[in-house]
Protein backbone atom coordinates (compact mmCIF):
# COMPACT_ATOMS: atom_id res chain seq x y z
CA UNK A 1 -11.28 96.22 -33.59
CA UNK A 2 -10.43 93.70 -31.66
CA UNK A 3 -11.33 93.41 -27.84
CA UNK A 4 -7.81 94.45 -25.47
CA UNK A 5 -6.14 91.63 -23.98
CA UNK A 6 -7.85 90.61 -20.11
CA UNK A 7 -5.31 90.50 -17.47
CA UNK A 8 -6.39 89.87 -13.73
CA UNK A 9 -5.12 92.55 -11.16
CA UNK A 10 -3.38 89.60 -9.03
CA UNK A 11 -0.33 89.29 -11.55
CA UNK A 12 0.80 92.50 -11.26
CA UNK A 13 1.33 92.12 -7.07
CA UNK A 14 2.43 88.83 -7.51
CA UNK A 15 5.16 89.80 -9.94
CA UNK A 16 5.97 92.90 -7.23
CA UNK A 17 6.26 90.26 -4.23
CA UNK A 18 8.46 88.12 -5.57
CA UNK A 19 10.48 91.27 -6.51
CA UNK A 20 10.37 92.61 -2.74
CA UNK A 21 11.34 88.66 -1.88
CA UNK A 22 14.48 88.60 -3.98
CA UNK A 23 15.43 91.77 -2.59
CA UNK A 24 15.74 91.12 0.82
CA UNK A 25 16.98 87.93 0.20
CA UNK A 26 19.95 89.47 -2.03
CA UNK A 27 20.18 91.70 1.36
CA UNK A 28 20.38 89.68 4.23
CA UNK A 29 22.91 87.34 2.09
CA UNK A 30 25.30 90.22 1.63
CA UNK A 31 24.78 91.68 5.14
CA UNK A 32 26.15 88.06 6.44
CA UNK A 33 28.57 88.00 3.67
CA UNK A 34 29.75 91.45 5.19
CA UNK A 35 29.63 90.40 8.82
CA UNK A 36 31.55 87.53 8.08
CA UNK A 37 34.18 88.76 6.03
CA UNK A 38 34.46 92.00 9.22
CA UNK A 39 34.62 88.68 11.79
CA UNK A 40 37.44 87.46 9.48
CA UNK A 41 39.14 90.43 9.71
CA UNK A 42 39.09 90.98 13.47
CA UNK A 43 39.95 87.98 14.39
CA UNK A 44 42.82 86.36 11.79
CA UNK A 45 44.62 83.93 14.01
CA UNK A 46 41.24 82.07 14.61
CA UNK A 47 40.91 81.10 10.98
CA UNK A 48 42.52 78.63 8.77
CA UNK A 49 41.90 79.99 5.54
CA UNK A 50 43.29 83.55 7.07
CA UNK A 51 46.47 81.30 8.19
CA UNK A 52 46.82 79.83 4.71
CA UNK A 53 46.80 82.63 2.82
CA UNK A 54 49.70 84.20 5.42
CA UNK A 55 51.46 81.42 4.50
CA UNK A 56 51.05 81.98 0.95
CA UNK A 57 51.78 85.41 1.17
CA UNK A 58 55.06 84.37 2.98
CA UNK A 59 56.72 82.08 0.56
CA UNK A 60 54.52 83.26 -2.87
CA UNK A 61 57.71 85.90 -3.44
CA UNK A 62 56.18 86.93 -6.89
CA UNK A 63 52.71 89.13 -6.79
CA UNK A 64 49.48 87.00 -7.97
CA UNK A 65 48.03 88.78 -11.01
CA UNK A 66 44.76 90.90 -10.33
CA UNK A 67 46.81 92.45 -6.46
CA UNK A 68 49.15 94.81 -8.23
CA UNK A 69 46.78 97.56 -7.86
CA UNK A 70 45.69 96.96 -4.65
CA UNK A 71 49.19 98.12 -3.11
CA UNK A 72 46.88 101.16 -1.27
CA UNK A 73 44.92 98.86 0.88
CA UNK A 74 47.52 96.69 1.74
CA UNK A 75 50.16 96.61 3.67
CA UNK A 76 53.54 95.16 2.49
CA UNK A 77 54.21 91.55 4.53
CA UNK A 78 55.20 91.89 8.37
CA UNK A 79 58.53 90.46 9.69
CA UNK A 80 56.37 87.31 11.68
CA UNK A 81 54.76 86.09 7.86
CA UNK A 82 51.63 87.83 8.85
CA UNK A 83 49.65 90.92 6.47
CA UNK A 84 47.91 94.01 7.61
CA UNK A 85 46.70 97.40 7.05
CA UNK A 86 45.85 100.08 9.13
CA UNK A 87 42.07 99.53 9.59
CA UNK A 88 43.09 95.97 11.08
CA UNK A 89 45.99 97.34 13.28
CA UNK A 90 43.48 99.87 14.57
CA UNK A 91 41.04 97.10 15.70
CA UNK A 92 42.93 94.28 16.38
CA UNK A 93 44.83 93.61 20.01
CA UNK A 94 48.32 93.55 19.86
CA UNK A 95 49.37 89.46 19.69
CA UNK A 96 53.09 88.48 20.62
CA UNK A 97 54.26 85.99 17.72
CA UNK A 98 54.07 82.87 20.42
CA UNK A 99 50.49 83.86 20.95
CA UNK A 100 49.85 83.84 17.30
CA UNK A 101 51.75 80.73 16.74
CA UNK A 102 49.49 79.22 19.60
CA UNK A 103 46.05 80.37 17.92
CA UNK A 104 46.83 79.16 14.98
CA UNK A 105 48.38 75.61 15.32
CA UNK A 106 47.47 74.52 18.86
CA UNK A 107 51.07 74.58 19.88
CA UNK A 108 54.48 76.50 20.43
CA UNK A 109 56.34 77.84 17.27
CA UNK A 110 59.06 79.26 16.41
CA UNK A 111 60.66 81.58 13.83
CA UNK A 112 62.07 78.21 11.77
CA UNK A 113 58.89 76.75 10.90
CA UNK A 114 58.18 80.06 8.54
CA UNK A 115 61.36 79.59 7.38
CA UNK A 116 62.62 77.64 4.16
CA UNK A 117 66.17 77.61 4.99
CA UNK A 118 65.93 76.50 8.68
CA UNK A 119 68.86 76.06 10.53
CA UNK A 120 71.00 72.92 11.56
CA UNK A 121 70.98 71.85 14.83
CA UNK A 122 73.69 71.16 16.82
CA UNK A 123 75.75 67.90 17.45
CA UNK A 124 75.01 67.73 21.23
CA UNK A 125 70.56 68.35 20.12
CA UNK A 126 70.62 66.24 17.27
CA UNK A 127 72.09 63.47 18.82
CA UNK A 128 70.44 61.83 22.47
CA UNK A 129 73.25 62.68 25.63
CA UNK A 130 74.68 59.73 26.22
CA UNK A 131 74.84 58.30 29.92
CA UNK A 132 77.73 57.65 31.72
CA UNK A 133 77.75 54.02 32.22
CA UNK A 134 78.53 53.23 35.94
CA UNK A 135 80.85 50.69 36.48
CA UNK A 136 81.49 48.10 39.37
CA UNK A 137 84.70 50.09 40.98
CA UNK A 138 82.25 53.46 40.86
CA UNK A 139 78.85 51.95 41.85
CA UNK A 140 77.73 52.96 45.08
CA UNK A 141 76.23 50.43 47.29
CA UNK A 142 72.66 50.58 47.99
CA UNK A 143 73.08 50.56 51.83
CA UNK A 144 71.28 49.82 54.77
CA UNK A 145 68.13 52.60 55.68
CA UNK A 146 67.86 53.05 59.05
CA UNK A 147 64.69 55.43 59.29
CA UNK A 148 66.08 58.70 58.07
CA UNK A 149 69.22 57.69 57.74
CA UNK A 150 71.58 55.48 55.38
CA UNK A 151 74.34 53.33 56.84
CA UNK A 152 77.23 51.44 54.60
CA UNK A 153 79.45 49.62 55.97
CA UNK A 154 82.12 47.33 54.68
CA UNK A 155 84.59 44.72 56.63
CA UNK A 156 88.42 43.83 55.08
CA UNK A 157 89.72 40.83 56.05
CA UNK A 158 93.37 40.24 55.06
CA UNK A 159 96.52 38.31 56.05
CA UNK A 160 99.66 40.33 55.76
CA UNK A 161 103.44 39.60 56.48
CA UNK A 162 106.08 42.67 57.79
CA UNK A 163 109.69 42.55 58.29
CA UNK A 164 111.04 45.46 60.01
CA UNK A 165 114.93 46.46 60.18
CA UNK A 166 115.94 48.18 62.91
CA UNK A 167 120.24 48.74 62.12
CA UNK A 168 121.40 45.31 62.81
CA UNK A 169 117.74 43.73 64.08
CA UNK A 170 115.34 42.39 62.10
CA UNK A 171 111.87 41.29 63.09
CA UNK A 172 109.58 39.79 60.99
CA UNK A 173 105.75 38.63 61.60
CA UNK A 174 102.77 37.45 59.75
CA UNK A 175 99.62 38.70 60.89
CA UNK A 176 95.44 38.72 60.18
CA UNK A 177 94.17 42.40 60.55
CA UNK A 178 90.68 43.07 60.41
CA UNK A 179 89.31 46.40 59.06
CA UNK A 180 85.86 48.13 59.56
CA UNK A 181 84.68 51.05 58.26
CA UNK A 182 81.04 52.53 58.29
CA UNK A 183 79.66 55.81 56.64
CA UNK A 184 76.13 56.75 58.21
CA UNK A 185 74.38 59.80 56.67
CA UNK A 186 71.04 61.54 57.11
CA UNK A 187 68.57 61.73 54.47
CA UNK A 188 66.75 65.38 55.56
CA UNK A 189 65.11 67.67 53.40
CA UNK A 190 67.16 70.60 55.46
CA UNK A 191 70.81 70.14 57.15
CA UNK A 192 72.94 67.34 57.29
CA UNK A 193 74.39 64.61 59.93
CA UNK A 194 77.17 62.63 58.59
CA UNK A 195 79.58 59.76 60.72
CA UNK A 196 82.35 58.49 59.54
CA UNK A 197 84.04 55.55 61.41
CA UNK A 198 86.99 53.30 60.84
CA UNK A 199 89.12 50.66 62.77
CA UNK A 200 91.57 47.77 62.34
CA UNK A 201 93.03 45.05 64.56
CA UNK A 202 95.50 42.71 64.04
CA UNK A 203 96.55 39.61 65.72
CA UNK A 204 99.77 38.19 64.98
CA UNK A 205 100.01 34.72 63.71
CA UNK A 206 103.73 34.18 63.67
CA UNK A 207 107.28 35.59 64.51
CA UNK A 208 107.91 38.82 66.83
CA UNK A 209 106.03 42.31 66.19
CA UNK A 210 103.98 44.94 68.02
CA UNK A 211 100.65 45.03 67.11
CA UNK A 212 98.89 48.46 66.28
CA UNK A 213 95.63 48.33 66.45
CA UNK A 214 93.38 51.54 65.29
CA UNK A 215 89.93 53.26 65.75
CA UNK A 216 88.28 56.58 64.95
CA UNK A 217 84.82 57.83 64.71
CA UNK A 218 83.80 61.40 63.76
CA UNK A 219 80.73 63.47 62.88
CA UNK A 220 79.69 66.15 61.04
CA UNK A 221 76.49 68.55 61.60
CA UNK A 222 75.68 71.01 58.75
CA UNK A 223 73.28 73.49 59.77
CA UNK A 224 71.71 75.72 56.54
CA UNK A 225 71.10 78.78 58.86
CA UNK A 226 69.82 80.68 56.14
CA UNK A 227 70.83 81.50 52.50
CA UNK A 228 74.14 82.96 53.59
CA UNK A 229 74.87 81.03 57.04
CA UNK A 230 75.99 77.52 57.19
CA UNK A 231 77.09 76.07 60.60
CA UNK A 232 78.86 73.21 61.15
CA UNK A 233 79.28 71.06 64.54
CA UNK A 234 81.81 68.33 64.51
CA UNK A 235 82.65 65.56 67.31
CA UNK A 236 85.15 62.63 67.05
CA UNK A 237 87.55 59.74 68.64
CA UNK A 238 90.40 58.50 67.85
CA UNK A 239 92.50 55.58 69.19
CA UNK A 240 95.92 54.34 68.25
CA UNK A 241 99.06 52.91 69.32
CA UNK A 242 102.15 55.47 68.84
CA UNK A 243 104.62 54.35 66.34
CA UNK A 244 108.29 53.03 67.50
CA UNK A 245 109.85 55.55 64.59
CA UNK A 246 108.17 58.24 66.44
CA UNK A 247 110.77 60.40 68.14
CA UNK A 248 108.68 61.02 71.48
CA UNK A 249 108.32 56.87 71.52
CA UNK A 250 109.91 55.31 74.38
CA UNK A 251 112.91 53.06 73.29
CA UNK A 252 113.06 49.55 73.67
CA UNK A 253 109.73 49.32 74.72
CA UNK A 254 107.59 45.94 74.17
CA UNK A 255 104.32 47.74 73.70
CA UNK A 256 104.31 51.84 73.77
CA UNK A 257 101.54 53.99 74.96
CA UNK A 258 97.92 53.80 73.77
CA UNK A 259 96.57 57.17 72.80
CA UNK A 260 93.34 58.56 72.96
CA UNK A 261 92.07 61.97 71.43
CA UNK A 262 88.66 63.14 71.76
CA UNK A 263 87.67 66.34 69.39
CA UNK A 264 85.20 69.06 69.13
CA UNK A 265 84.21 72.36 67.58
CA UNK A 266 82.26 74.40 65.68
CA UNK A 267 82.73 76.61 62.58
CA UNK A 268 80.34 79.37 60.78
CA UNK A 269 80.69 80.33 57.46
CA UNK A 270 78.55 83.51 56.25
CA UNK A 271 78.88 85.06 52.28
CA UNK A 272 78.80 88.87 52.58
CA UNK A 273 78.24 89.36 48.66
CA UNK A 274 81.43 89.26 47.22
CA UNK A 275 83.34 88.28 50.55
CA UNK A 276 83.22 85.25 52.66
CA UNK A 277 83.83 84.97 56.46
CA UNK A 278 84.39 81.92 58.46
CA UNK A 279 85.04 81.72 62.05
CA UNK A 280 86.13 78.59 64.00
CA UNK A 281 86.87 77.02 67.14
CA UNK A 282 88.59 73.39 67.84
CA UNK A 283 89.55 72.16 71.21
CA UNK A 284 91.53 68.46 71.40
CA UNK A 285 92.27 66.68 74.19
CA UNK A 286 94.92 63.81 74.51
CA UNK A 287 95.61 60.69 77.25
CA UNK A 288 98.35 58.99 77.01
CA UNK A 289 98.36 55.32 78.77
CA UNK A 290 101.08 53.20 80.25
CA UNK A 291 103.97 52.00 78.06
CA UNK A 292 105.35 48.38 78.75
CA UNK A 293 108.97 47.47 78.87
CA UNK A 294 110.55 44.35 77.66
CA UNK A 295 111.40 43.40 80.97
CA UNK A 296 107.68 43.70 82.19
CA UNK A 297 107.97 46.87 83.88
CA UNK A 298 105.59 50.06 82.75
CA UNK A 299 106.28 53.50 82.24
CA UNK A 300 103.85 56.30 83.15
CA UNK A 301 103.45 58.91 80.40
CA UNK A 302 100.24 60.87 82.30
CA UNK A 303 102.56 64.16 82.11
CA UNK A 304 101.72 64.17 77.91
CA UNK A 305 98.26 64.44 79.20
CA UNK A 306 96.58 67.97 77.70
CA UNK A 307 93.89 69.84 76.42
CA UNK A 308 94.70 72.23 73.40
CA UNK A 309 91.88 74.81 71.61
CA UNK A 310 92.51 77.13 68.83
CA UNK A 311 90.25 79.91 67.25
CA UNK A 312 90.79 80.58 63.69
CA UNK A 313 89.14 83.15 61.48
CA UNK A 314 89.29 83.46 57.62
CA UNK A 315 88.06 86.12 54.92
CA UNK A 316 87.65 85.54 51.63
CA UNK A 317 87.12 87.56 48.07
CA UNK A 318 84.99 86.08 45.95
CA UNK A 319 86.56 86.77 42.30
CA UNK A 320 84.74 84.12 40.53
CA UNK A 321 83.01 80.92 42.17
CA UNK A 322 86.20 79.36 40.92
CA UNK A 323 88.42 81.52 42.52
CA UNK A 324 88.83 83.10 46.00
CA UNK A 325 91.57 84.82 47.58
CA UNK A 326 91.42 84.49 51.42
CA UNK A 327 93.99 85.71 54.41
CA UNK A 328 93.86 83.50 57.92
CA UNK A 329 94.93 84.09 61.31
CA UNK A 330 95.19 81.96 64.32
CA UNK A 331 95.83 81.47 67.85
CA UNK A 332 95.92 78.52 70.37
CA UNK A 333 96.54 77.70 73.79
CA UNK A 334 97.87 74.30 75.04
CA UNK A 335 97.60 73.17 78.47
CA UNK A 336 99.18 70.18 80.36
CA UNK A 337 97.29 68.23 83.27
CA UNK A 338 100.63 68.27 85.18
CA UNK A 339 102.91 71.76 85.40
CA UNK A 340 105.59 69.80 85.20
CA UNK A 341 106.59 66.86 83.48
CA UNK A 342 108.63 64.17 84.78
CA UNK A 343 112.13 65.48 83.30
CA UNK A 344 111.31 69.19 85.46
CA UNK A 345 109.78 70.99 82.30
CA UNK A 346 106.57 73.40 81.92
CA UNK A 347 105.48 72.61 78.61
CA UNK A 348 102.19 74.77 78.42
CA UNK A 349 102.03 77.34 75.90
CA UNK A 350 100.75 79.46 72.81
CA UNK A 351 100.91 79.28 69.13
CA UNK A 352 100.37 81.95 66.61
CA UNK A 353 99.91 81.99 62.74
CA UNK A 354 98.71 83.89 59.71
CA UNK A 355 98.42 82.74 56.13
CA UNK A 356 96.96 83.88 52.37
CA UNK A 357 96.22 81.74 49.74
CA UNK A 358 93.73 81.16 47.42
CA UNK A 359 91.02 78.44 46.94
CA UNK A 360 90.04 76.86 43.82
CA UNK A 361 87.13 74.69 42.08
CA UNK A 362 86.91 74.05 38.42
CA UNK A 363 84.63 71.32 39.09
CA UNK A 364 85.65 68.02 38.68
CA UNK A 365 89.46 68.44 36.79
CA UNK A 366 90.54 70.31 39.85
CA UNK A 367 89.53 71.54 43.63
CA UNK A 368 91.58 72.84 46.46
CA UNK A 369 93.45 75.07 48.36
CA UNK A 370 96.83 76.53 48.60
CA UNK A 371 98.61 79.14 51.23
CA UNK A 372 101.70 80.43 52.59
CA UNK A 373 102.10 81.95 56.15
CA UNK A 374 103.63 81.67 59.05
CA UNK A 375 103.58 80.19 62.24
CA UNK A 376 105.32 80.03 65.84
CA UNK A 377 104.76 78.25 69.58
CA UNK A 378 106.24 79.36 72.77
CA UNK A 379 106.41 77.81 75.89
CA UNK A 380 106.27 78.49 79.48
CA UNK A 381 109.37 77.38 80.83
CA UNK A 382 112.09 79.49 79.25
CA UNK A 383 114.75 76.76 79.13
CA UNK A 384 112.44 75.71 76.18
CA UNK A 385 113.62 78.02 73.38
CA UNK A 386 110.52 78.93 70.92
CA UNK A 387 109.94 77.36 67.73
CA UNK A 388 109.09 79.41 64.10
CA UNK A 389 108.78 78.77 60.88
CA UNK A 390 107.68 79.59 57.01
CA UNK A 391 104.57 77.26 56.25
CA UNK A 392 103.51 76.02 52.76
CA UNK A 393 99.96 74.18 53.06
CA UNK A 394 98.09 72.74 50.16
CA UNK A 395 95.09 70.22 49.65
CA UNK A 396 94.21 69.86 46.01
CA UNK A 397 92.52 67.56 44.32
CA UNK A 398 92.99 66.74 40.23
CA UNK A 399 91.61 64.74 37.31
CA UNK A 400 93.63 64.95 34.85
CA UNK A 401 91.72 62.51 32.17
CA UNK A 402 88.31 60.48 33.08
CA UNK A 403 89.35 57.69 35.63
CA UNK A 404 92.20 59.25 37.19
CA UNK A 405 92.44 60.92 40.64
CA UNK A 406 95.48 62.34 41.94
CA UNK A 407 95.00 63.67 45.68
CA UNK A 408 98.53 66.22 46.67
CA UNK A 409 98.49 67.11 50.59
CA UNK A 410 101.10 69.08 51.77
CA UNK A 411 101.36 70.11 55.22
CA UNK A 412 103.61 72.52 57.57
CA UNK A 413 103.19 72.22 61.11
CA UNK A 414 104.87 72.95 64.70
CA UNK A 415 105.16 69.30 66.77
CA UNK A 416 106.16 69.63 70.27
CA UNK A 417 108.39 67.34 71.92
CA UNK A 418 108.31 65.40 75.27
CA UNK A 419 111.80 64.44 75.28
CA UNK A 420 114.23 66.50 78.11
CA UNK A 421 115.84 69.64 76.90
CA UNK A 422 114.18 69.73 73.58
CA UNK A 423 111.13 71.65 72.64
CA UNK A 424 109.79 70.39 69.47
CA UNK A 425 110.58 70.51 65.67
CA UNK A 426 108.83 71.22 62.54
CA UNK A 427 107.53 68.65 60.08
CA UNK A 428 107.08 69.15 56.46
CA UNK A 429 104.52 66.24 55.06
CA UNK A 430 104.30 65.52 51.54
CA UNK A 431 101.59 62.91 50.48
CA UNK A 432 100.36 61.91 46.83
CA UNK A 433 97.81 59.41 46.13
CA UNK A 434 97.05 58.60 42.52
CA UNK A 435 93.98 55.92 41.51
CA UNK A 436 93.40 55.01 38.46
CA UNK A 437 90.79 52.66 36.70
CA UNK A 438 92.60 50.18 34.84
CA UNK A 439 89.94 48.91 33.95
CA UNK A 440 85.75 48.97 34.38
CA UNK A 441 86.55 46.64 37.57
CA UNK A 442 90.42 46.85 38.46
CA UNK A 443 91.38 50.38 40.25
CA UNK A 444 95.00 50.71 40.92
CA UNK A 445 96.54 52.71 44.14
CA UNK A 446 99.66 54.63 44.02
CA UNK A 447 101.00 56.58 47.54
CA UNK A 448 104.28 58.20 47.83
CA UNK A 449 105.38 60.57 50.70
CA UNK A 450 108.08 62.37 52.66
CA UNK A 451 108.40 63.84 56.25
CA UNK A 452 111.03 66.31 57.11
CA UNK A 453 111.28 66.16 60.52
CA UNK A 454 113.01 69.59 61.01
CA UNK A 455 114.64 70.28 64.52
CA UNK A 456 116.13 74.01 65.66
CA UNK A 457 119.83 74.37 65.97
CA UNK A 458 120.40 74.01 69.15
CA UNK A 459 118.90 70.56 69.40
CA UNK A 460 120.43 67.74 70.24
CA UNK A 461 118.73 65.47 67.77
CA UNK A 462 119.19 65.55 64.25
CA UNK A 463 116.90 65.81 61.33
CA UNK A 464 114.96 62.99 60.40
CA UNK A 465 113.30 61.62 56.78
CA UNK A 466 110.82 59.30 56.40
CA UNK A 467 109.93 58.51 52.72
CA UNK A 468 107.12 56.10 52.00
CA UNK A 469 105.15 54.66 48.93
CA UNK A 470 102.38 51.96 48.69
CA UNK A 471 100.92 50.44 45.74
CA UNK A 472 97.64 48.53 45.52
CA UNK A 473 95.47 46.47 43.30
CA UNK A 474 91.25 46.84 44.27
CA UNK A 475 89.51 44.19 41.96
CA UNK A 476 85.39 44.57 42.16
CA UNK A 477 84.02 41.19 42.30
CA UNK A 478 80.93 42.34 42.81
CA UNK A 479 79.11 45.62 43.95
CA UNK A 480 79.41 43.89 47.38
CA UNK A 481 82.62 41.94 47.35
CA UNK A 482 86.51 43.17 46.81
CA UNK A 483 89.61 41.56 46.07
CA UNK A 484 92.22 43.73 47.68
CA UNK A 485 95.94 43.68 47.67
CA UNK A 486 99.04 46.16 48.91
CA UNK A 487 102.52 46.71 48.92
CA UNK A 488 104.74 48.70 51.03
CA UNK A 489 107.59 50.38 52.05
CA UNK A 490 108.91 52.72 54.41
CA UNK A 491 112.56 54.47 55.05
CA UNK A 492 113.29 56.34 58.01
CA UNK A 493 116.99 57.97 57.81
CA UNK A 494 118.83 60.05 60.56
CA UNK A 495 122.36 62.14 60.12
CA UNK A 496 123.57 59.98 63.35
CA UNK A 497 122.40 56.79 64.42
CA UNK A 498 121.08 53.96 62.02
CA UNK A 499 118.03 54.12 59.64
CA UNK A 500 115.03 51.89 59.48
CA UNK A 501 113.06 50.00 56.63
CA UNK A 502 109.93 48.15 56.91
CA UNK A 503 108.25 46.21 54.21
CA UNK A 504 104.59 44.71 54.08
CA UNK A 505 102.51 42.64 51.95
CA UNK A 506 99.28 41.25 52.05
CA UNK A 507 95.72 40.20 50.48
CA UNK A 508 92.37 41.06 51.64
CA UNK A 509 88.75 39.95 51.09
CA UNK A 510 86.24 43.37 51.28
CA UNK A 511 82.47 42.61 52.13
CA UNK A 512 80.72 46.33 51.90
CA UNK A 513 76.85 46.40 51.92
């Protein structure tokens, strides 16, 4: 017999540890294996690969072979591209789809990106806004800073000729005027001061005219009270030389009066929701100078010195920010330094009015305000007889293409008179201004108007008409230098007695800053 095979008792426990070895090797790979694919699982949006294969789920419309039969453990495709079952919706937070988006691609996305058919933007986002180019008739000037405020002014020198004819006189003159004009406006982070000022003088440099010289000033303080308040306190001046064609205009006079008017008041404005309330108060007060005969002699006209004040109130409805109804009432008192003027007469008094209209603002095409009413003065002496009438007011202002402004002002209003026996009349003003841009530096100025110089019944004088209209050419040199030119001509006609025409020319230089 042979003698058994020798083995040494090492092999055997050798053999066993490298069994035990493989063993927990095989275990601790699967228990990572497991712990990763459960981190996987919980957190999705933090892995690529779990991104990818969304995205493959998303488009891959046909089921991969080997997944039909998995239809119990999965759940069919969400509406954001994204796949889950119930385990996961049990353990994972809710995520809104920007969040998800977020996780997964660093950044912001939308439904589109998922999509194959994505949509077509519009005109206006595919293409870059253009900007309106500004051109030399539109560019503002940079002005002048003067700490927290910005001042531009500009200066208008021009010659000019006039021939005036009076009936059977004519006058003509050539003259230089000079005209200033200076806008000064706070820069504040809360309200706002703005002053407007302009003035003109002219010196004759031939033939026989009266000279009219001009200035005003006035200013503006906006006070944001709060959300709903705004306040506003205004101040202003204004100098001039009373027309000859005006009827209270002494006749035959080589220089007539020099008036001054100095203005003040204050408004509030408050939006109550859907209505808005304004309450204001104006007071004026006029001096009239010295008029000069041709002879040499002067004429005192200190009985048309007064003080006048009226309190108005308005309410409007606020239908649309576009559109508001509003109803306004009135009241003023006027009061004459002397009781009596020089002709015997107490010309102190009241007015009264009420009106409705309606104000609109559809942005730049058109902007305004129009109302009917009423209105009437009385006055103190009762050989004065009281003066009523119907008003039509409007302010609008309307583009009707790019380039074109046209500015309609229409204006009812009770004018009392200084002349002996007569109390006043009523004037109906019609203005219209249209400017146009002919072209990127050439702006063209059209003004045509009419005054109706109503007077009662019982006056002695007649009605009056005055019809004007202006043109003018504004070529921009520069943004600091103007070319200017005008042309105009007014009518004055009267039932009795003989009309008047005056015609002017002239050319300017305009240095603004």
């Amino acid at each position: 017999m042979g003698q058994p095979k020798q083995t040494s008792s090492v092999t055997p426990l050798r053999a066993m540890s490298r069994a035990v070895s493989f063993a927990a090797f095989g275990c601790l790979l699967l228990s990572q294996t497991a712990a990763f694919a459960q981190s996987a699982s919980s957190q999705p949006a933090n892995s690529r690969s779990a991104a990818s294969q969304d995205n493959r789920t998303t488009y891959n419309t046909t089921p991969t072979a080997g997944f039909d039969d998995e239809t119990d453990d999965t759940a069919a495709p969400a509406a954001n591209g994204t796949t889950a079952n119930a385990d996961d919706a049990q353990q994972r937070p809710a995520i809104s789809d920007a969040q998800a988006g977020d996780d997964i691609t660093g950044s912001i996305l939308d439904e589109d990106i998922r999509r194959l058919n994505t949509r077509e933007a519009p005109v206006d986002e595919a293409l870059p806004r253009r900007r309106a180019a500004e051109s030399a008739s539109t560019e503002e000037t940079p002005g002048i800073p003067i700490g927290t405020f910005v001042l531009r002014p500009s200066v208008n020198q021009s010659i000019n000729t006039e021939t005036t004819k009076d009936g059977n006189t004519t006058q003509r003159r050539a003259f230089l005027e000079t005209d200033a004009a200076a806008t000064l406006t706070s820069d504040w982070g809360r309200h706002q001061l703005t002053v407007t000022s302009e003035g003109a003088w002219q010196k004759n440099v031939s033939g026989e005219g009266e000279e009219q010289p001009s200035f005003k000033i006035n200013s503006d303080l906006r006070l944001d009270l709060t959300d709903d308040t705004t306040a506003h306190l205004i101040a202003g001046y204004n100098f001039y030389r009373e027309d000859t064609d005006d009827p209270d205009a002494i006749t035959n006079a080589a220089q007539q009066s020099d008036v001054q008017e100095f203005s003040a008041g204050a408004s509030v404005q408050r939006d109550f929701g859907i209505l808005r309330g304004t309450t204001a108060l104006a007071l004026t007060r006029s001096i009239y100078s010295d008029a000069k005969l041709s002879n040499g002699t002067t004429v005192s006209l200190s009985d048309r010195n007064q003080t006048a004040g009226t309190l108005r109130g308005r309410v409007g409805y606020e239908l649309s920010p576009a559109l508001i109804p509003f109803i306004e009432a009135n009241i003023g008192r006027t009061v004459y330094d002397e009781t009596q003027d020089s002709a015997g007469y107490e010309r102190s008094g009241h007015s009264y009015g009420a009106k409705a209209g309606v104000e609109v603002d559809l942005g730049e095409k058109l902007k305004g305000e129009v109302g009917v009413g009423y209105e009437m003065a009385n006055f103190e002496d009762s050989r004065l007889s009281s003066i009523d009438t119907a008003t039509l007011d409007a302010s609008l202002l309307w583009s009707p293409i790019r380039g074109t402004d046209v500015n309609l002002d229409l204006q009812t209003s009770i004018q009392p008179s200084t002349t002996a026996g007569e109390s006043g009349y009523v004037s109906h003003a019609l203005t219209t201004t249209v400017t146009h841009q002919l072209r990127d530096n050439l702006v063209g100025t059209m003004i045509g108007g009419v005054i109706w110089r109503d007077y009662p019944t019982d006056s002695t004088i007649n009605d009056e008409l005055v019809y004007t209209a202006a043109t003018g050419l504004t070529w921009n040199i520069n943004r600091y230098l103007d070319l200017t030119s005008t042309l105009g001509y007014e009518l004055t006609t009267r039932k009795e007695g003989t009309d008047s025409q005056q015609w002017r020319a002239g050319v300017g230089l305009k240095l603004k800053r």
